[in-house]
C-alpha atoms as a PDB file:
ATOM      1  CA  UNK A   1     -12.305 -55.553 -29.404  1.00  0.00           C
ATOM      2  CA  UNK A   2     -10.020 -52.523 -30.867  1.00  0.00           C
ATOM      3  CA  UNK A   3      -6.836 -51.235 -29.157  1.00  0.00           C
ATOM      4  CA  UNK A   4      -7.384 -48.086 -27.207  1.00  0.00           C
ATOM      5  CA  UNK A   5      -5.309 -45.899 -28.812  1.00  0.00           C
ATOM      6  CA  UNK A   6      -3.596 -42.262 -27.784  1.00  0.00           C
ATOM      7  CA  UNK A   7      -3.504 -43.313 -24.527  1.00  0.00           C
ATOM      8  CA  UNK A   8      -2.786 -40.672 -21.340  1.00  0.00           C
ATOM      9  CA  UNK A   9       0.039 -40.296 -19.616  1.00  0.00           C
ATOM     10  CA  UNK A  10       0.168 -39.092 -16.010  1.00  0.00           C
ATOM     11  CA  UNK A  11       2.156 -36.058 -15.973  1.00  0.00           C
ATOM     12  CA  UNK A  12       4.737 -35.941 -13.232  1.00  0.00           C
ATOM     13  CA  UNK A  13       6.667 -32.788 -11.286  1.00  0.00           C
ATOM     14  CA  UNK A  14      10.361 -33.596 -10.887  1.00  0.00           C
ATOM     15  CA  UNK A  15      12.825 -32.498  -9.220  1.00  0.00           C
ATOM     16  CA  UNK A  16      11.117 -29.466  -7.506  1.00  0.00           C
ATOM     17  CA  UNK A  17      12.988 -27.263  -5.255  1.00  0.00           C
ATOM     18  CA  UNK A  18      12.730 -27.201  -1.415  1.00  0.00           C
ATOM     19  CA  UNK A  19      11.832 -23.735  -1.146  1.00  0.00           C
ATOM     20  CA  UNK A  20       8.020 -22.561  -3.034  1.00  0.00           C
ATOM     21  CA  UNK A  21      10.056 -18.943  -4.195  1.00  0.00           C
ATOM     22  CA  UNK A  22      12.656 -20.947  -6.104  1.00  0.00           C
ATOM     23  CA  UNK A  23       9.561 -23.326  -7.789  1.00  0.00           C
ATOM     24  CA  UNK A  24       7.888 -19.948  -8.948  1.00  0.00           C
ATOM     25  CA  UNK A  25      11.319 -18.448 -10.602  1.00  0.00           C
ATOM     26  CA  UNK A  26      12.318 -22.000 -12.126  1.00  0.00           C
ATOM     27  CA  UNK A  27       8.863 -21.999 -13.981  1.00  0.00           C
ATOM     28  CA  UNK A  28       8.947 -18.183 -14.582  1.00  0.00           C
ATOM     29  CA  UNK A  29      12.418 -18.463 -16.338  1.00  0.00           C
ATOM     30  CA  UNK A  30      10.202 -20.871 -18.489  1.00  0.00           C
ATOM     31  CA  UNK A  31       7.051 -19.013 -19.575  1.00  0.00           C
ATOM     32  CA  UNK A  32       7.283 -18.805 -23.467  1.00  0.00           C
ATOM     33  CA  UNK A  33       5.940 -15.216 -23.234  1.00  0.00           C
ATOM     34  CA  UNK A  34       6.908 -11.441 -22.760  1.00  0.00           C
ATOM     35  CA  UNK A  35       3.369  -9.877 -22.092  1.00  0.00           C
ATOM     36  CA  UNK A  36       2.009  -9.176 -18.630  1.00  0.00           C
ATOM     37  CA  UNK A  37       1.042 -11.774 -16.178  1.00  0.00           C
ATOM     38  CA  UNK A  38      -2.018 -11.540 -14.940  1.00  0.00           C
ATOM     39  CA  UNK A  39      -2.913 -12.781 -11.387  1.00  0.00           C
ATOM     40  CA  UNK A  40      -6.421 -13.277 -10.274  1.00  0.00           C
ATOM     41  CA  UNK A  41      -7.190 -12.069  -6.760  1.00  0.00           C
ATOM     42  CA  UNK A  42      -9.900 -12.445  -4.298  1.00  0.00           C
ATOM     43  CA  UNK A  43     -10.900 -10.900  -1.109  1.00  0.00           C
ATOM     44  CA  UNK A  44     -14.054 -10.797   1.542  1.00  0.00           C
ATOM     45  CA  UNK A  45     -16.205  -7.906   0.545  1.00  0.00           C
ATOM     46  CA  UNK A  46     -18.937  -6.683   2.553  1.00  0.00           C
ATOM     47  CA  UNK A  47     -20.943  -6.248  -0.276  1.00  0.00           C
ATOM     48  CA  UNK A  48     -20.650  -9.223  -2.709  1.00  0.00           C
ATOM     49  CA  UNK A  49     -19.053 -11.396   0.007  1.00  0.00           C
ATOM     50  CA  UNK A  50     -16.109 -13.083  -2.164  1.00  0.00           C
ATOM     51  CA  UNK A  51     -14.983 -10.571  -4.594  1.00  0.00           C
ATOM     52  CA  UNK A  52     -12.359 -11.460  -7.329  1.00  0.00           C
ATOM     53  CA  UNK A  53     -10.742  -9.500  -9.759  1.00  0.00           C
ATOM     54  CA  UNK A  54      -7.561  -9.481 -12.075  1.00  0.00           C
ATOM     55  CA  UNK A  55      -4.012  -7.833 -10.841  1.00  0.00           C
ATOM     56  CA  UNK A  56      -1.018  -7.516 -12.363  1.00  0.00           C
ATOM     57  CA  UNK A  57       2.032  -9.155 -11.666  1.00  0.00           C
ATOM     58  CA  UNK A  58       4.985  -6.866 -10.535  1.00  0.00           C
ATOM     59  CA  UNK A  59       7.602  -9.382  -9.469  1.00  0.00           C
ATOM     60  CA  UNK A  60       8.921 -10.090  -5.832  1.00  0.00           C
ATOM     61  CA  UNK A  61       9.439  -7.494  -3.112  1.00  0.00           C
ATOM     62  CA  UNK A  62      13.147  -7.757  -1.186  1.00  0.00           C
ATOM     63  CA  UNK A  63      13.111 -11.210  -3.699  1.00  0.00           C
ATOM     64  CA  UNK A  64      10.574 -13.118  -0.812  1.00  0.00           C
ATOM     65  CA  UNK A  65       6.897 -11.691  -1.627  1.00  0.00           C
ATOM     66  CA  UNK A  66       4.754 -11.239  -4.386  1.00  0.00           C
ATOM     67  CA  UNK A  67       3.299  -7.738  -4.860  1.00  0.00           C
ATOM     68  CA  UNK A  68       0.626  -5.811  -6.699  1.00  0.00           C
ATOM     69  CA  UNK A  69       0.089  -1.884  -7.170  1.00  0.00           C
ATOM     70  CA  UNK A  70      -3.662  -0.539  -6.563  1.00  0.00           C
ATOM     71  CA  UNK A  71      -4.948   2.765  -5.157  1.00  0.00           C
ATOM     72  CA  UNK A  72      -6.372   3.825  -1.769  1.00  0.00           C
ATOM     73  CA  UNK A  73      -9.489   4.678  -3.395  1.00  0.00           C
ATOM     74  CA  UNK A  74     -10.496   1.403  -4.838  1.00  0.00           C
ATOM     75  CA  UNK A  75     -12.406  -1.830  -3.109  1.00  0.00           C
ATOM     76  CA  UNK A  76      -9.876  -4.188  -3.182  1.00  0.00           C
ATOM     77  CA  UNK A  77      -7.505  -1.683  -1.207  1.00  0.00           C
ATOM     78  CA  UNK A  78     -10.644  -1.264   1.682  1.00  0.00           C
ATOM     79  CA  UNK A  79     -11.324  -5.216   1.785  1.00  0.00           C
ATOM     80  CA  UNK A  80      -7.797  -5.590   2.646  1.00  0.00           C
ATOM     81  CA  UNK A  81      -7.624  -2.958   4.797  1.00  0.00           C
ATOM     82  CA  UNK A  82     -11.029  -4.526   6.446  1.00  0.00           C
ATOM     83  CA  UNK A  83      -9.257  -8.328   6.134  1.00  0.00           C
ATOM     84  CA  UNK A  84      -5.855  -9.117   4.957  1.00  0.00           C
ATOM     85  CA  UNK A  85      -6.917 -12.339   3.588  1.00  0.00           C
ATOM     86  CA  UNK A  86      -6.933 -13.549   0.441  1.00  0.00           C
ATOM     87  CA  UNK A  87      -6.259 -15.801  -2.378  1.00  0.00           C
ATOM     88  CA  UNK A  88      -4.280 -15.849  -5.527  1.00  0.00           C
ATOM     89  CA  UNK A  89      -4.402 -17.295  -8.588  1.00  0.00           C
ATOM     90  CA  UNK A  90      -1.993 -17.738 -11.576  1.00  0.00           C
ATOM     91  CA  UNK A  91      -2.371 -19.446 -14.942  1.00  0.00           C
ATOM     92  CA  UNK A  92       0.854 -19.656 -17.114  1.00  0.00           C
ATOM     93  CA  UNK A  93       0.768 -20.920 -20.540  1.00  0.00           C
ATOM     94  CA  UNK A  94       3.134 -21.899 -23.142  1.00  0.00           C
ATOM     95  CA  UNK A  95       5.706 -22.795 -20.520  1.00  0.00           C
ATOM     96  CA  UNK A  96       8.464 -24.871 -21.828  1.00  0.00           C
ATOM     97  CA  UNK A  97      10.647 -27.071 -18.623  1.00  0.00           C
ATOM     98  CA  UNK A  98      10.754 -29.618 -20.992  1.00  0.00           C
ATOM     99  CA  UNK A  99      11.650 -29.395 -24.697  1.00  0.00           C
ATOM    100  CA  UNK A 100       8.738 -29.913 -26.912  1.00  0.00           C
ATOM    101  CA  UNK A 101       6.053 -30.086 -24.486  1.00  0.00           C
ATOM    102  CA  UNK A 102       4.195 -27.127 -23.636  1.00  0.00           C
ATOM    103  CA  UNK A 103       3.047 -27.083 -20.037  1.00  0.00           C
ATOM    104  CA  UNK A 104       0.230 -25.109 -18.047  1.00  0.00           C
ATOM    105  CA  UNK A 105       0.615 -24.126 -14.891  1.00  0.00           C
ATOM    106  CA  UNK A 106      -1.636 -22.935 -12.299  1.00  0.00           C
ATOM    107  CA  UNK A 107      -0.145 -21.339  -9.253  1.00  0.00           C
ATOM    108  CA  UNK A 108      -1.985 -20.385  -6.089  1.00  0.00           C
ATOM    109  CA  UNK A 109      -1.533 -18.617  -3.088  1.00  0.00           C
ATOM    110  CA  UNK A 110      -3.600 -20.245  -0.066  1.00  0.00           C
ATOM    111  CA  UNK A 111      -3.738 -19.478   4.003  1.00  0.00           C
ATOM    112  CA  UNK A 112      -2.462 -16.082   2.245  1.00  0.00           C
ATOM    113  CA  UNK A 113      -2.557 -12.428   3.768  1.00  0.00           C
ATOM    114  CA  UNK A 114      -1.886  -8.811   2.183  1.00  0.00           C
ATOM    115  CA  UNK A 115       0.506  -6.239   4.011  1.00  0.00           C
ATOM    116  CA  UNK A 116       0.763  -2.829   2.875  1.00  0.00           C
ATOM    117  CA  UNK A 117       4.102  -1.443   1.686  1.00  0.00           C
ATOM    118  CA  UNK A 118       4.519   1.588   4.044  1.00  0.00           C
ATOM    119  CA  UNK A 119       8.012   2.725   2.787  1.00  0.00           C
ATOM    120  CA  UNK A 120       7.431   5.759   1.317  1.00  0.00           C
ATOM    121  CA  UNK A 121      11.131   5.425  -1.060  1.00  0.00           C
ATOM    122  CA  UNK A 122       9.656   1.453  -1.809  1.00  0.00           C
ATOM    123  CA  UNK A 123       6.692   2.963  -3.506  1.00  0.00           C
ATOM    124  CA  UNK A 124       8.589   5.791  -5.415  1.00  0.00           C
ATOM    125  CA  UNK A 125      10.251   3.148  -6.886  1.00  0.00           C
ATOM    126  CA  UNK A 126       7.549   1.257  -7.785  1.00  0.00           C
ATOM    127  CA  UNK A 127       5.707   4.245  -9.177  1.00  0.00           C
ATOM    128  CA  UNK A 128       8.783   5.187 -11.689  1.00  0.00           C
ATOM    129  CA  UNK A 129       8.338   1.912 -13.010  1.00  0.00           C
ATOM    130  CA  UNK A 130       4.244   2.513 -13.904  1.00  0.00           C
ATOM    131  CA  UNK A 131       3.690   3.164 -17.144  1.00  0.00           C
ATOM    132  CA  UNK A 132       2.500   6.758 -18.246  1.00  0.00           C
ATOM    133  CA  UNK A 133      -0.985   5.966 -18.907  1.00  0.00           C
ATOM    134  CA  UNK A 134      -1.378   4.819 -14.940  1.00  0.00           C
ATOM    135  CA  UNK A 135       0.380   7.344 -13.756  1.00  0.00           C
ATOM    136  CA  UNK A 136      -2.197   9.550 -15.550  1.00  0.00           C
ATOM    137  CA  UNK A 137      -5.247   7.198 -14.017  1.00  0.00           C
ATOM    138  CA  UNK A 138      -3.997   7.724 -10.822  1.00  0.00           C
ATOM    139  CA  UNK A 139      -4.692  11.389 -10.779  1.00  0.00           C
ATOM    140  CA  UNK A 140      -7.718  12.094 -12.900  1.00  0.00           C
ATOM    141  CA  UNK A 141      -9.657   8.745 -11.671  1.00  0.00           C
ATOM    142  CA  UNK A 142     -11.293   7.613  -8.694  1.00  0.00           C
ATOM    143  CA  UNK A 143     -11.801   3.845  -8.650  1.00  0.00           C
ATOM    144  CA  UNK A 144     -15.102   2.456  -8.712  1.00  0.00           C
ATOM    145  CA  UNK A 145     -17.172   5.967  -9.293  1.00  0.00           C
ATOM    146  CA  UNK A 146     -19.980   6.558 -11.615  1.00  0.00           C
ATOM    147  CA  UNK A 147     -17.861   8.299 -14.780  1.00  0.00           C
ATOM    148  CA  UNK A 148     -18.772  11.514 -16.435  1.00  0.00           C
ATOM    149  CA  UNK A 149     -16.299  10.712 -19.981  1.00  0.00           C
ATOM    150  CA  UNK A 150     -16.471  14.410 -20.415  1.00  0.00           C
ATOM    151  CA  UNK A 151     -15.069  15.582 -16.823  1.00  0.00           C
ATOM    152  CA  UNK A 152     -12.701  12.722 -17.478  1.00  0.00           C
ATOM    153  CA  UNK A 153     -11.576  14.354 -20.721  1.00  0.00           C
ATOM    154  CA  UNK A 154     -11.088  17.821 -19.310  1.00  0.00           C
ATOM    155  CA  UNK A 155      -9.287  15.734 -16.443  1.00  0.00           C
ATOM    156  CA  UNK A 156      -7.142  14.305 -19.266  1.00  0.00           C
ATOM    157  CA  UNK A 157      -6.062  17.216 -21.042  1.00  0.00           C
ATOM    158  CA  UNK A 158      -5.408  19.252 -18.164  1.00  0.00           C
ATOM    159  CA  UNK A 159      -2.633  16.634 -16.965  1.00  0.00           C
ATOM    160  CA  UNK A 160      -1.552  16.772 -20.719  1.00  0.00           C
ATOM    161  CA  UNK A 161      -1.356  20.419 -20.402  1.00  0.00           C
ATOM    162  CA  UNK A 162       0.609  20.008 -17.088  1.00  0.00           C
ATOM    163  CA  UNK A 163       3.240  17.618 -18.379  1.00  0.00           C
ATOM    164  CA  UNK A 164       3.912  19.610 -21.462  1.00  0.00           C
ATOM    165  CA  UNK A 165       4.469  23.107 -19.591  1.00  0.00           C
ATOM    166  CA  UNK A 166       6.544  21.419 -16.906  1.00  0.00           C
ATOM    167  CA  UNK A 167       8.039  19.292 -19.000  1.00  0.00           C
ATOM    168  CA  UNK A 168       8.272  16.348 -16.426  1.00  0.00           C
ATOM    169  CA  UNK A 169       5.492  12.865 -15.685  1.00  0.00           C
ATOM    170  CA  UNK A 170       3.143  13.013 -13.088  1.00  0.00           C
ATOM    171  CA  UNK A 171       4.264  12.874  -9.525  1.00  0.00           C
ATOM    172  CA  UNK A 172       2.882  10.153  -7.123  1.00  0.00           C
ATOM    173  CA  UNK A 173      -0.370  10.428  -6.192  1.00  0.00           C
ATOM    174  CA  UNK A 174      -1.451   9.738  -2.367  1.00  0.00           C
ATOM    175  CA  UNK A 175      -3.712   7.383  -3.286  1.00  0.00           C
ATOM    176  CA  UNK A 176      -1.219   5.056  -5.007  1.00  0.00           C
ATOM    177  CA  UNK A 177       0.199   2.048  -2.988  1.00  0.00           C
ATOM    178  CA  UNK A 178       0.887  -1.242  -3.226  1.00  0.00           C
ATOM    179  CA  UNK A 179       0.465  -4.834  -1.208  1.00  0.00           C
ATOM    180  CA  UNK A 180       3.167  -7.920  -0.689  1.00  0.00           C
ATOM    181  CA  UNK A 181       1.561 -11.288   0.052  1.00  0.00           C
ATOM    182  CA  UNK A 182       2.085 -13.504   2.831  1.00  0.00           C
ATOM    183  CA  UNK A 183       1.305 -16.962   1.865  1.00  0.00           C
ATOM    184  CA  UNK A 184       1.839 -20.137   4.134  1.00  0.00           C
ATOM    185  CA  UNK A 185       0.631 -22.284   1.496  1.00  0.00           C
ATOM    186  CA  UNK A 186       1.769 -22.583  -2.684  1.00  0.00           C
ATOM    187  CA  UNK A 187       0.027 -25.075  -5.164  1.00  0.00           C
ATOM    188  CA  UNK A 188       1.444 -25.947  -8.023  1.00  0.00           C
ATOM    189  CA  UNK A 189      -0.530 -27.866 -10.556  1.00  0.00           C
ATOM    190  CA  UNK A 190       1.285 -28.930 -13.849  1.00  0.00           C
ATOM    191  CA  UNK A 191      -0.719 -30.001 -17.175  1.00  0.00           C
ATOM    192  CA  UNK A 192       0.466 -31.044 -20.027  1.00  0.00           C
ATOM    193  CA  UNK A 193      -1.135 -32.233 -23.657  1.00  0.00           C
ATOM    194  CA  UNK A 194      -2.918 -35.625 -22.932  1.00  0.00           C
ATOM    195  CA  UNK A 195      -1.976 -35.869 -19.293  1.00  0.00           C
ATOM    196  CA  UNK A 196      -3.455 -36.779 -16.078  1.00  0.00           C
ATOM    197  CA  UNK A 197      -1.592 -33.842 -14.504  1.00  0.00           C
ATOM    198  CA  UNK A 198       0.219 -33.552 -11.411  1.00  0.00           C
ATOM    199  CA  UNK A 199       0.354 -31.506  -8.446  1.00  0.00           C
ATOM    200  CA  UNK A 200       3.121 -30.138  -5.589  1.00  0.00           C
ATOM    201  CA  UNK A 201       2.101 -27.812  -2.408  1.00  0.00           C
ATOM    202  CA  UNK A 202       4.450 -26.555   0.113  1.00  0.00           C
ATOM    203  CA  UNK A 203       3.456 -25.804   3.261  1.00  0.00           C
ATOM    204  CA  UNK A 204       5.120 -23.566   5.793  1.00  0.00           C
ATOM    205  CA  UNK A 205       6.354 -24.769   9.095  1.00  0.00           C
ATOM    206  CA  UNK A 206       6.393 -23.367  12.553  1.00  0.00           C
ATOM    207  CA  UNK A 207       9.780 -23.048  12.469  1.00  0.00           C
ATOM    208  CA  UNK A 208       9.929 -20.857   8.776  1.00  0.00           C
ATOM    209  CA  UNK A 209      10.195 -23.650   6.999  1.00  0.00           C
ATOM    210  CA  UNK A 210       8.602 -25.797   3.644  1.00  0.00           C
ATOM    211  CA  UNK A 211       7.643 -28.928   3.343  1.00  0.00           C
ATOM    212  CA  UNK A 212       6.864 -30.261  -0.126  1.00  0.00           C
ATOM    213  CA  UNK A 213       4.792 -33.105  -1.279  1.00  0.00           C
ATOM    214  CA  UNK A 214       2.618 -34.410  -3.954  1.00  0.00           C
ATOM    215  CA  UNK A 215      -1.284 -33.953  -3.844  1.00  0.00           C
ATOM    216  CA  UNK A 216      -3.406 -36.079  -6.154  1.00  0.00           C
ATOM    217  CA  UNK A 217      -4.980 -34.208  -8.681  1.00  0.00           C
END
């Protein structure tokens, strides 16, 4: 009988923090990338009953929560409104904790709830940082309604036309906000190239606390 060869390995987490916030930096400071991170989120929806969709990542409100911009206008800002719960997903690639091994890493948030950011000066600040083209969006479109492209273009132009005369970006709209997210659960799961891969949670604790432990995969 032949030797098995290119055996797997069982991929193993080490020396994680005790805090979830500090896991999520260490592997951030990692991620062999530049581009945006994209963070799938689902909500209840009255509708299509779970309803996912794609956010990005913005970084960490007061350095504790994860947050996400969206508009008053759109579903996902009405099925939070309706129930803060959710879940969150993301999937990092290319991330390099360990020289020459490329890792994946899926990261969730679970027992998770949205809260509004109601600070008027908060959201300013978040709004300088938007890029022009959504700053744009968020005053010529209204999320999830049947388009007519050439109302949109005369919407278009006419902020063009505004910008150029008063020589300035678009002010906030009152439609743009943005959400932190509670979570009293993280998963981390950790894959690498021929790996049985390995997983940490961290749980929160009556008292504010984490505990940490391994989960099978």
């Amino acid at each position: 009988m032949n030797k098995v060869k290119n055996l797997p390995r069982l991929a193993r987490i080490r020396d994680y923090p005790s805090n979830p916030l500090q896991m999520f930096r260490n592997i951030l400071e990692c991620v062999n990338t530049k581009s945006i991170i994209p963070m799938n989120l689902a909500t209840l929806d009255n509708e299509f009953g779970v309803l996912n969709r794609t956010v990005v990542y913005r970084g960490l409100l007061d350095d504790s929560w994860i947050w996400f911009a969206t508009e008053r206008n759109s579903r996902k800002y009405q099925n939070l409104k309706d129930n803060p719960k959710l879940a969150l997903t993301i999937l990092l690639q290319n991330v390099e904790m360990e020289k020459d091994l490329p890792q994946t890493w899926q990261i969730r948030l679970l027992s998770a709830e949205a809260e509004e950011v109601n600070d008027d000066e908060q959201l300013k600040v978040f709004w300088k940082q938007e890029p022009l083209f959504q700053k744009i969006r968020s005053h010529i479109c209204v999320c999830g309604k049947p388009s007519n492209l050439d109302e949109l273009d005369a919407k278009f132009k006419e902020q063009l036309a505004i910008m150029d005369k008063e020589k300035r970006e678009p002010e906030m709209t009152k439609t743009y906000t943005a959400f932190k997210i509670i979570p009293k659960h993280w998963d981390f799961y950790m894959a690498e190239p021929n790996a049985i891969g390995d997983r940490v949670q961290y749980k929160q604790l009556e008292n504010g606390e984490w505990e940490a432990y391994h989960v099978d995969d």
